[in-house]
Protein backbone atom coordinates (compact mmCIF):
# COMPACT_ATOMS: atom_id res chain seq x y z
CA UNK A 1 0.00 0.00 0.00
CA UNK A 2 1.43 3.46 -0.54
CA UNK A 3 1.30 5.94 1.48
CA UNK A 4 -1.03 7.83 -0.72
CA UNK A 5 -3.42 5.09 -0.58
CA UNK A 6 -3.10 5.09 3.11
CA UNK A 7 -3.57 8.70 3.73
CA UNK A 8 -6.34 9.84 0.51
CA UNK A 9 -7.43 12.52 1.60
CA UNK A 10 -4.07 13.98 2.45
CA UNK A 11 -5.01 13.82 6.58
CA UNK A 12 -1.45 12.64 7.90
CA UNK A 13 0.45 15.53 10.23
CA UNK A 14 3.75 14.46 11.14
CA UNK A 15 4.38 12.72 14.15
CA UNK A 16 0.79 12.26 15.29
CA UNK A 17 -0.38 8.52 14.81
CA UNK A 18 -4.14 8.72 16.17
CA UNK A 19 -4.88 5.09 14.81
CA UNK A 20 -2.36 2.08 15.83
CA UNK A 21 -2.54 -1.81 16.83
CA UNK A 22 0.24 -1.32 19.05
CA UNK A 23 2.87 1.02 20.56
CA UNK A 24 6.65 0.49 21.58
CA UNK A 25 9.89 2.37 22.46
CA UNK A 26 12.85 1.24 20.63
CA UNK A 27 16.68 1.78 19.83
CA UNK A 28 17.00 2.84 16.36
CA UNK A 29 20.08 2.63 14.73
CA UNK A 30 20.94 2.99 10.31
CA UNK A 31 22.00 1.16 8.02
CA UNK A 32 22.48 0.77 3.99
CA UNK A 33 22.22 -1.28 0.85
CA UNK A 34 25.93 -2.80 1.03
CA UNK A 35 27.14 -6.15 -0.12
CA UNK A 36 29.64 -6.13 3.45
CA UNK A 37 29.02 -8.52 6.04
CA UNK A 38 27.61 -5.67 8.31
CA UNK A 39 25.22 -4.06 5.94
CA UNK A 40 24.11 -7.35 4.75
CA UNK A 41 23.80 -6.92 0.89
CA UNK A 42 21.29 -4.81 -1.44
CA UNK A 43 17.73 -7.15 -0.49
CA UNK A 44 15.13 -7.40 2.29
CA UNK A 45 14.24 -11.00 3.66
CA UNK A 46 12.10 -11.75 0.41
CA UNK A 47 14.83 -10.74 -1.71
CA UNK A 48 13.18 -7.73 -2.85
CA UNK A 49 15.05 -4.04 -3.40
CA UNK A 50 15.83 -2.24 -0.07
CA UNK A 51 14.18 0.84 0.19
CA UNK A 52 16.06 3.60 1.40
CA UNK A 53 14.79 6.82 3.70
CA UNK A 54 16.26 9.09 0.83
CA UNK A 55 14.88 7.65 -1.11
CA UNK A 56 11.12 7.83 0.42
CA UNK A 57 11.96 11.85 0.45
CA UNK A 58 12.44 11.90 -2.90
CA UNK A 59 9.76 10.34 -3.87
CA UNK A 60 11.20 7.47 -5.16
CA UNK A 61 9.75 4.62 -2.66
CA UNK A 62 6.82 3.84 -1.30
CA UNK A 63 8.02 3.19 1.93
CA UNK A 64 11.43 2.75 3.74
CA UNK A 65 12.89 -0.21 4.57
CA UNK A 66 13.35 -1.48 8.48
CA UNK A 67 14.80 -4.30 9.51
CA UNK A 68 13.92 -6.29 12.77
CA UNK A 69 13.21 -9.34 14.63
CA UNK A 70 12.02 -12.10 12.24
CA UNK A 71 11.16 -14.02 14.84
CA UNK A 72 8.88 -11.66 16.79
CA UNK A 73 5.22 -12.61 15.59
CA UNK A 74 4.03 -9.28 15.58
CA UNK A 75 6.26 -8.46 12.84
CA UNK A 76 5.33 -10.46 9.70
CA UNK A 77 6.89 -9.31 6.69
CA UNK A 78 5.21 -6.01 5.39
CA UNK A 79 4.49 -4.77 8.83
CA UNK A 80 3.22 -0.82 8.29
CA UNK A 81 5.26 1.39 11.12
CA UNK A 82 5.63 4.93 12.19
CA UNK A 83 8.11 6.58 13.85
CA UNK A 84 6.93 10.21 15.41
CA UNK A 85 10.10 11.58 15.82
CA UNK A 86 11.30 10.74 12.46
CA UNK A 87 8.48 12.44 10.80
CA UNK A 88 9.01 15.56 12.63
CA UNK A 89 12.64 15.85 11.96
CA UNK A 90 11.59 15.94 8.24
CA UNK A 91 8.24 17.61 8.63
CA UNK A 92 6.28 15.00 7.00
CA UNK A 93 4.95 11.22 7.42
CA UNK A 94 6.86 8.61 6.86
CA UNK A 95 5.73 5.20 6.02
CA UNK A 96 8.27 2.27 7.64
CA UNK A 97 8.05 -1.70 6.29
CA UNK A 98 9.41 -4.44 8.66
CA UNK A 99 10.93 -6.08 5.32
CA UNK A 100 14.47 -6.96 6.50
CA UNK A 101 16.17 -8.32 9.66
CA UNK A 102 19.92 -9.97 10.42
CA UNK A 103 21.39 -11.98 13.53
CA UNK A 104 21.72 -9.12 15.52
CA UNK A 105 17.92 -8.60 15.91
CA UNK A 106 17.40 -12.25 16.45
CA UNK A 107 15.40 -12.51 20.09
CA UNK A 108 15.11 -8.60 20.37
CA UNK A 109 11.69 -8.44 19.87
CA UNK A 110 10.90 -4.92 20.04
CA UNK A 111 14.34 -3.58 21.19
CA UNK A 112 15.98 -2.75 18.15
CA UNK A 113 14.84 -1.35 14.54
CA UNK A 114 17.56 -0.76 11.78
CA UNK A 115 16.25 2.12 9.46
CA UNK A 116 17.43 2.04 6.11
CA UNK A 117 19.37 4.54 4.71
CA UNK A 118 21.18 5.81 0.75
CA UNK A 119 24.92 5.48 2.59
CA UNK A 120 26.97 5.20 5.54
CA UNK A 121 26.93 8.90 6.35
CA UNK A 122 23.26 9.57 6.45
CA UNK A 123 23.31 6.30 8.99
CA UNK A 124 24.86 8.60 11.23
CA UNK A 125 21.95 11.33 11.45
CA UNK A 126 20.25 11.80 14.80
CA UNK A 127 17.03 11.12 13.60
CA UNK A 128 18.55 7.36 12.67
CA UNK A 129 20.33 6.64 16.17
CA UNK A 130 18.80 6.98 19.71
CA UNK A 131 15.46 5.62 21.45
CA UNK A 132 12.57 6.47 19.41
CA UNK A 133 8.38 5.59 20.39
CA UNK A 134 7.26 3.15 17.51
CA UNK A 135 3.84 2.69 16.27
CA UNK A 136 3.08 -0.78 14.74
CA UNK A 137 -0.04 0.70 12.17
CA UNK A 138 -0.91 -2.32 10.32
CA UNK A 139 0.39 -5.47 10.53
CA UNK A 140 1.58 -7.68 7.24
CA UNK A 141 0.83 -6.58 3.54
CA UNK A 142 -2.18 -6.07 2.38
């Protein structure tokens, strides 16, 4: 679903999620499509194209790719999430995907989200690192 879709009539304000299924804190951190051992390569879990944050600003994704615990049920691939102060350190809403994970988010559950970013340096942005409230909005694909 894109975020159009998900917002018609144009009703999202940044950082206010007045609809969710559940809410969570947790420590964000970056990464980026990368074919090192760290970064994990250029493909979410399904082997489809990451999607980058940059990208999503530029209009040139329909969401950005996160990456978290696989193994966490409330999670299934597709997973719809929002991120307050993301949104409001860019001044618009942002539409997250759980599409990706990696060993170290294995048993975290909630804990830890990896947002993904273009490169290395924009991994390093505030609005990527710190504890952040999460919003699960809808859970799977549709």
């Amino acid at each position: 679903m894109a975020h159009a879709e998900y917002y018609p009539d144009g009703g999202c304000v940044p950082g206010r999620i007045p609809e969710y299924a559940a809410k969570f804190k947790s420590w964000k951190t970056g990464y980026y499509p990368d074919n090192s051992h760290m970064e994990g390569g250029f493909v979410d879990r399904e082997h489809k194209p990451l999607r980058t944050l940059q990208a999503y600003l530029r209009g040139k994704a329909a969401y950005v790719s996160v990456a978290m615990d696989y193994t966490d049920r409330r999670f299934p691939y597709g997973t719809m999430l929002r991120i307050p102060d993301v949104e409001k350190a860019f001044g618009r809403c942002i539409l997250f995907r759980v599409v990706d994970t990696g060993g170290a988010f294995v048993g975290k559950g909630t804990a830890k989200i990896d947002l993904c970013n273009d490169n290395k340096r924009n991994t390093l942005g505030n609005y990527t690192n710190g504890w952040s409230n999460v919003f699960i909005v809808r859970q799977g694909l549709e």
